[in-house]
C-alpha atoms as a PDB file:
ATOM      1  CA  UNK A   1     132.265-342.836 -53.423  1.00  0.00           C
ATOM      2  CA  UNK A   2     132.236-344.897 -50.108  1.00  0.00           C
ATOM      3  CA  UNK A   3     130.081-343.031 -47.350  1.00  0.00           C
ATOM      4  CA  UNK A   4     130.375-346.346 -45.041  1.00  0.00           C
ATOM      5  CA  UNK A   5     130.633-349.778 -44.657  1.00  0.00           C
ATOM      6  CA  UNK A   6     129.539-352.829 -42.653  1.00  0.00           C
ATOM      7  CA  UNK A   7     131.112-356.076 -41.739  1.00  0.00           C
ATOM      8  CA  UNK A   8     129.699-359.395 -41.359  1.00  0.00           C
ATOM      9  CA  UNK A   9     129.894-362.644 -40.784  1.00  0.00           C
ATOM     10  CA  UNK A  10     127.891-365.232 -41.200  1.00  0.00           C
ATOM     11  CA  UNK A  11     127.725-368.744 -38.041  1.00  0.00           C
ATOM     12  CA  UNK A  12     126.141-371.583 -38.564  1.00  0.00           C
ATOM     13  CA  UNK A  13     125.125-372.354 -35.263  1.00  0.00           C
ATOM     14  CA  UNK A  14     124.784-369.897 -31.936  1.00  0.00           C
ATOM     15  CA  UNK A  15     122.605-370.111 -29.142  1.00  0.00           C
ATOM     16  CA  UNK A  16     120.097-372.049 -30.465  1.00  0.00           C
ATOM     17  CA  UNK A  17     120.052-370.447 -33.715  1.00  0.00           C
ATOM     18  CA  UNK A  18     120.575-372.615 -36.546  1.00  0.00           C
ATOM     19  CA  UNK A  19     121.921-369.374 -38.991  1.00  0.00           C
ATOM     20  CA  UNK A  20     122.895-366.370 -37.511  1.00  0.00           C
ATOM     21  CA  UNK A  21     124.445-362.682 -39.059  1.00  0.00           C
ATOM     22  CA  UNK A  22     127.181-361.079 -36.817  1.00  0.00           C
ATOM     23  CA  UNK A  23     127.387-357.569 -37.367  1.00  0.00           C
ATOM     24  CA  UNK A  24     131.127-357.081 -36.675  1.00  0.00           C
ATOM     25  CA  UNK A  25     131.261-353.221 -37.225  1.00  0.00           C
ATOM     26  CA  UNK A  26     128.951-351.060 -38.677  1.00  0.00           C
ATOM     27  CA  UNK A  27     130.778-347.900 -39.698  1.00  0.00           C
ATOM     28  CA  UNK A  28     129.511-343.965 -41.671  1.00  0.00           C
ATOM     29  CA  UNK A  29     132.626-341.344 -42.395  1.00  0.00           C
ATOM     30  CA  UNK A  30     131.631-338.459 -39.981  1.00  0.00           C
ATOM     31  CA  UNK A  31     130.945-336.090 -42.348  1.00  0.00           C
ATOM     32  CA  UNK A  32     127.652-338.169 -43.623  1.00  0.00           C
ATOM     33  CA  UNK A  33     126.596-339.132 -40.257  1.00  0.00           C
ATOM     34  CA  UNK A  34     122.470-338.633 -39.198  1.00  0.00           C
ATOM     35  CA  UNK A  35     121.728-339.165 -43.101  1.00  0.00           C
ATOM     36  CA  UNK A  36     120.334-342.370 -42.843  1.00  0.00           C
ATOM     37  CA  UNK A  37     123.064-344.271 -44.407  1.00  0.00           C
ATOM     38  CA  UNK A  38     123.463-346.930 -41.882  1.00  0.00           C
ATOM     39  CA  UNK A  39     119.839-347.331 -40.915  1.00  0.00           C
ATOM     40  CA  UNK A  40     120.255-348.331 -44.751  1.00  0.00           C
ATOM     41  CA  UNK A  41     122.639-350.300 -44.219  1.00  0.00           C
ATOM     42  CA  UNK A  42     120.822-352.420 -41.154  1.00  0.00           C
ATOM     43  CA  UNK A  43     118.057-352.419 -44.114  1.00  0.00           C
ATOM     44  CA  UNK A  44     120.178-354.295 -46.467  1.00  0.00           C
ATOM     45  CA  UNK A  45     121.396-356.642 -44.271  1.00  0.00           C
ATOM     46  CA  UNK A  46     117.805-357.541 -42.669  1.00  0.00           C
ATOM     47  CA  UNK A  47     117.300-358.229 -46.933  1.00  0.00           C
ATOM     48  CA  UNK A  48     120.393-360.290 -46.797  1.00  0.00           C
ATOM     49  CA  UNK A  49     119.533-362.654 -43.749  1.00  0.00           C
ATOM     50  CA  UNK A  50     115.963-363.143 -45.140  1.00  0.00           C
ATOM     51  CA  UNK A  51     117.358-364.109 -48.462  1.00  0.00           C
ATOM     52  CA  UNK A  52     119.416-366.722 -46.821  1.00  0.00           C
ATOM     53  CA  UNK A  53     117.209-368.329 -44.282  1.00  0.00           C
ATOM     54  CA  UNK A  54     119.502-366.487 -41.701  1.00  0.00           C
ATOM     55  CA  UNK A  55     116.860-366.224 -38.648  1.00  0.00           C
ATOM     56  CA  UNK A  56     119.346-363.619 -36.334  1.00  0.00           C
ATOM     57  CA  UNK A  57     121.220-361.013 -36.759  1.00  0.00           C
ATOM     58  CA  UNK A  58     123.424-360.199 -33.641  1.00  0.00           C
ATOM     59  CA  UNK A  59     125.698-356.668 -32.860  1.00  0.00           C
ATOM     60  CA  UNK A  60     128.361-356.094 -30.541  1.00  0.00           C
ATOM     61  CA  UNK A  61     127.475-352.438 -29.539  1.00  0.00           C
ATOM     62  CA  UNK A  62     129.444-350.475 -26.885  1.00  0.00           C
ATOM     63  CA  UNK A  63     127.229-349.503 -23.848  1.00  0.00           C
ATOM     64  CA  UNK A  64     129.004-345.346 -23.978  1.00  0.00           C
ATOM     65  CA  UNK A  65     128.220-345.384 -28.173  1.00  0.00           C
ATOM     66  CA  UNK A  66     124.342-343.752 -27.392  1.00  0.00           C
ATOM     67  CA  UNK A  67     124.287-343.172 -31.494  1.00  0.00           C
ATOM     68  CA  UNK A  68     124.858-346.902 -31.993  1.00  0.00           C
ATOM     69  CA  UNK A  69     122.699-347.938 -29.162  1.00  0.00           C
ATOM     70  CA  UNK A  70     119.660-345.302 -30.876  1.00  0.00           C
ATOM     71  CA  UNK A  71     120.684-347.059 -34.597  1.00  0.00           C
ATOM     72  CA  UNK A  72     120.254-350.413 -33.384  1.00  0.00           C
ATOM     73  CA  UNK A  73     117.259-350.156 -31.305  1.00  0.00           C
ATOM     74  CA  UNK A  74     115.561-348.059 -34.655  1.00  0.00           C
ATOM     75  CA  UNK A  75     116.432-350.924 -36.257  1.00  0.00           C
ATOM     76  CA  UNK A  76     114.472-353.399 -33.846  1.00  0.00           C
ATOM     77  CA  UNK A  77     117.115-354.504 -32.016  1.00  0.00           C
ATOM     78  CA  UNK A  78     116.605-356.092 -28.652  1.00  0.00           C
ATOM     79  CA  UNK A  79     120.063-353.680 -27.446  1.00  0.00           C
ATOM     80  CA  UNK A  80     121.464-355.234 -24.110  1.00  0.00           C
ATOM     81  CA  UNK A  81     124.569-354.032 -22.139  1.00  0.00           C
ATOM     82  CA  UNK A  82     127.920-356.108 -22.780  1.00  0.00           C
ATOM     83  CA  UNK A  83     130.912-357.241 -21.099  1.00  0.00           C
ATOM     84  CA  UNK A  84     134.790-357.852 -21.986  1.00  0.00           C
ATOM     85  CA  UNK A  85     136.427-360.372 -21.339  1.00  0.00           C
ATOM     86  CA  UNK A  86     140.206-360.819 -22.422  1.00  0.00           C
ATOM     87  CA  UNK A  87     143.124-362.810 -21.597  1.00  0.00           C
ATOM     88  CA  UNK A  88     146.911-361.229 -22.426  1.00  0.00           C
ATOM     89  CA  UNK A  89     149.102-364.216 -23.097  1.00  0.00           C
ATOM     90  CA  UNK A  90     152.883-363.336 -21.725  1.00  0.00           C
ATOM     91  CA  UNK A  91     156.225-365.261 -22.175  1.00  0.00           C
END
């Protein structure tokens, strides 16, 4: 039984970092939400980037997404705001 998921990537070079983890989504069904199964998740991956001489582990987070925000700062994230920035390309 899945009860949530995570998606990564791993760069080899960002910001002076010479290994960094990008945490793409990070993602519990709604019905086993405030159960601790992504601060679980956050655990695994911290076990992950140690494991691989990864020395960051980055998060887009959305600035209205206060349960994300709370997760990631839990976690010891350093949580900053964030911008968009996109470009439609027409005929």
């Amino acid at each position: 039984m899945q009860f949530g998921y995570v998606a990564t990537q791993t760069i080899p070079y960002m910001r002076g970092h010479d290994k960094i983890l990008w945490i793409e989504y990070i993602v519990t069904k709604e019905k086993y939400r405030q159960q601790g199964i992504a601060t679980v998740l956050i655990k695994r991956l911290k076990d992950y980037a140690k494991g691989h001489r990864i020395d960051s582990i980055y998060a887009t987070i959305n600035p209205d997404n206060t349960a994300s925000i709370e997760l990631h700062e839990k976690a010891g994230f350093n949580v900053k705001n964030w911008k968009i920035a996109s470009l439609r390309i027409e005929d």
